[in-house]
Protein backbone atom coordinates (compact mmCIF):
# COMPACT_ATOMS: atom_id res chain seq x y z
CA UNK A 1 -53.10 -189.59 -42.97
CA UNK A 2 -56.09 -187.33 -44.54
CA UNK A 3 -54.99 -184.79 -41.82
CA UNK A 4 -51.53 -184.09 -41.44
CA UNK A 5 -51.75 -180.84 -41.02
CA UNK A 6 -53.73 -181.13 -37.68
CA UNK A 7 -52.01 -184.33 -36.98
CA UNK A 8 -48.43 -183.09 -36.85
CA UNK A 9 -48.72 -180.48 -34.26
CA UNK A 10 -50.63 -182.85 -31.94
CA UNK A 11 -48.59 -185.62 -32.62
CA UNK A 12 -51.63 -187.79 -33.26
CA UNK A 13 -52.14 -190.43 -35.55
CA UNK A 14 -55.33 -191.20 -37.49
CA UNK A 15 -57.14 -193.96 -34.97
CA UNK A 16 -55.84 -191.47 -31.97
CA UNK A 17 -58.01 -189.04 -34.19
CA UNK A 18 -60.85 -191.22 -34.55
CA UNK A 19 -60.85 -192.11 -30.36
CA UNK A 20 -60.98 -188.73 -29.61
CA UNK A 21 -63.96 -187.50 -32.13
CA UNK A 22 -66.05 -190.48 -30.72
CA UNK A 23 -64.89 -189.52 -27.34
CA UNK A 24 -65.88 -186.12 -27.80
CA UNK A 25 -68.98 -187.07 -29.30
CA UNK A 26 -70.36 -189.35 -26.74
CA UNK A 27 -69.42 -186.46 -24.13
CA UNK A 28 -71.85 -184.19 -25.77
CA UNK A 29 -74.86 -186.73 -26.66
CA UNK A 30 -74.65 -187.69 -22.55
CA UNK A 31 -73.97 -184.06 -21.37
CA UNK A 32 -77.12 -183.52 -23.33
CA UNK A 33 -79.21 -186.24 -21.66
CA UNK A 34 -78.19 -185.90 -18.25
CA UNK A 35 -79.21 -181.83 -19.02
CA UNK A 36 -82.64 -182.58 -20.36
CA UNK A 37 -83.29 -185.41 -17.44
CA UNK A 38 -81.68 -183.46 -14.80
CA UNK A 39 -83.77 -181.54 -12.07
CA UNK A 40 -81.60 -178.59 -11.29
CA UNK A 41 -83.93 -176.30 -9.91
CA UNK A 42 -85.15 -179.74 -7.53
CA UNK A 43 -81.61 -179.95 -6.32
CA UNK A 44 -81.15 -175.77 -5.75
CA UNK A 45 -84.19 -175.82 -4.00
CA UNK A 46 -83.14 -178.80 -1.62
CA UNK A 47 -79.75 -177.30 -1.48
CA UNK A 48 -81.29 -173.70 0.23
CA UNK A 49 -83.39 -175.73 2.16
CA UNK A 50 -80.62 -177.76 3.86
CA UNK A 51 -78.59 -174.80 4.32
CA UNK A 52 -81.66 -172.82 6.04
CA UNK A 53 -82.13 -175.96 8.42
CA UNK A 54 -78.26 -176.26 8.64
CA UNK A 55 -77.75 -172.36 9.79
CA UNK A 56 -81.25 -172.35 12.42
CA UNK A 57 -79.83 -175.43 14.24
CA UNK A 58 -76.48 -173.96 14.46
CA UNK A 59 -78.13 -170.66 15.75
CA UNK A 60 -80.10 -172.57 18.62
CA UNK A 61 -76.86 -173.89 19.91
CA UNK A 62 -75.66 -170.33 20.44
């Protein structure tokens, strides 16, 4: 164990160490590509649009 020091608080061994840093890893590489292919702004706009639609149908009821 290269890392005992961070290893004995956690209680983790060296593969639990080696899951986790890929883990992390791969959280971060497809946070990043669902961030760069994502349309936010698409799906806000849509979002205030429903709503709008949403609140004038409920207002013609009244």
């Amino acid at each position: 164990m290269p890392y005992t020091l961070f290893a004995i608080p956690l209680n983790m061994g060296t593969g639990t160490w080696i899951i986790t840093i890929i883990t992390g890893l791969g959280f971060l590489i497809m946070f990043s590509i669902a961030s760069a292919g994502g349309d936010y702004q698409g799906l806000i706009n849509t979002t205030l649009e429903n709503d709008a639609l949403t609140r004038e149908k409920k207002n013609r009821k009244k």
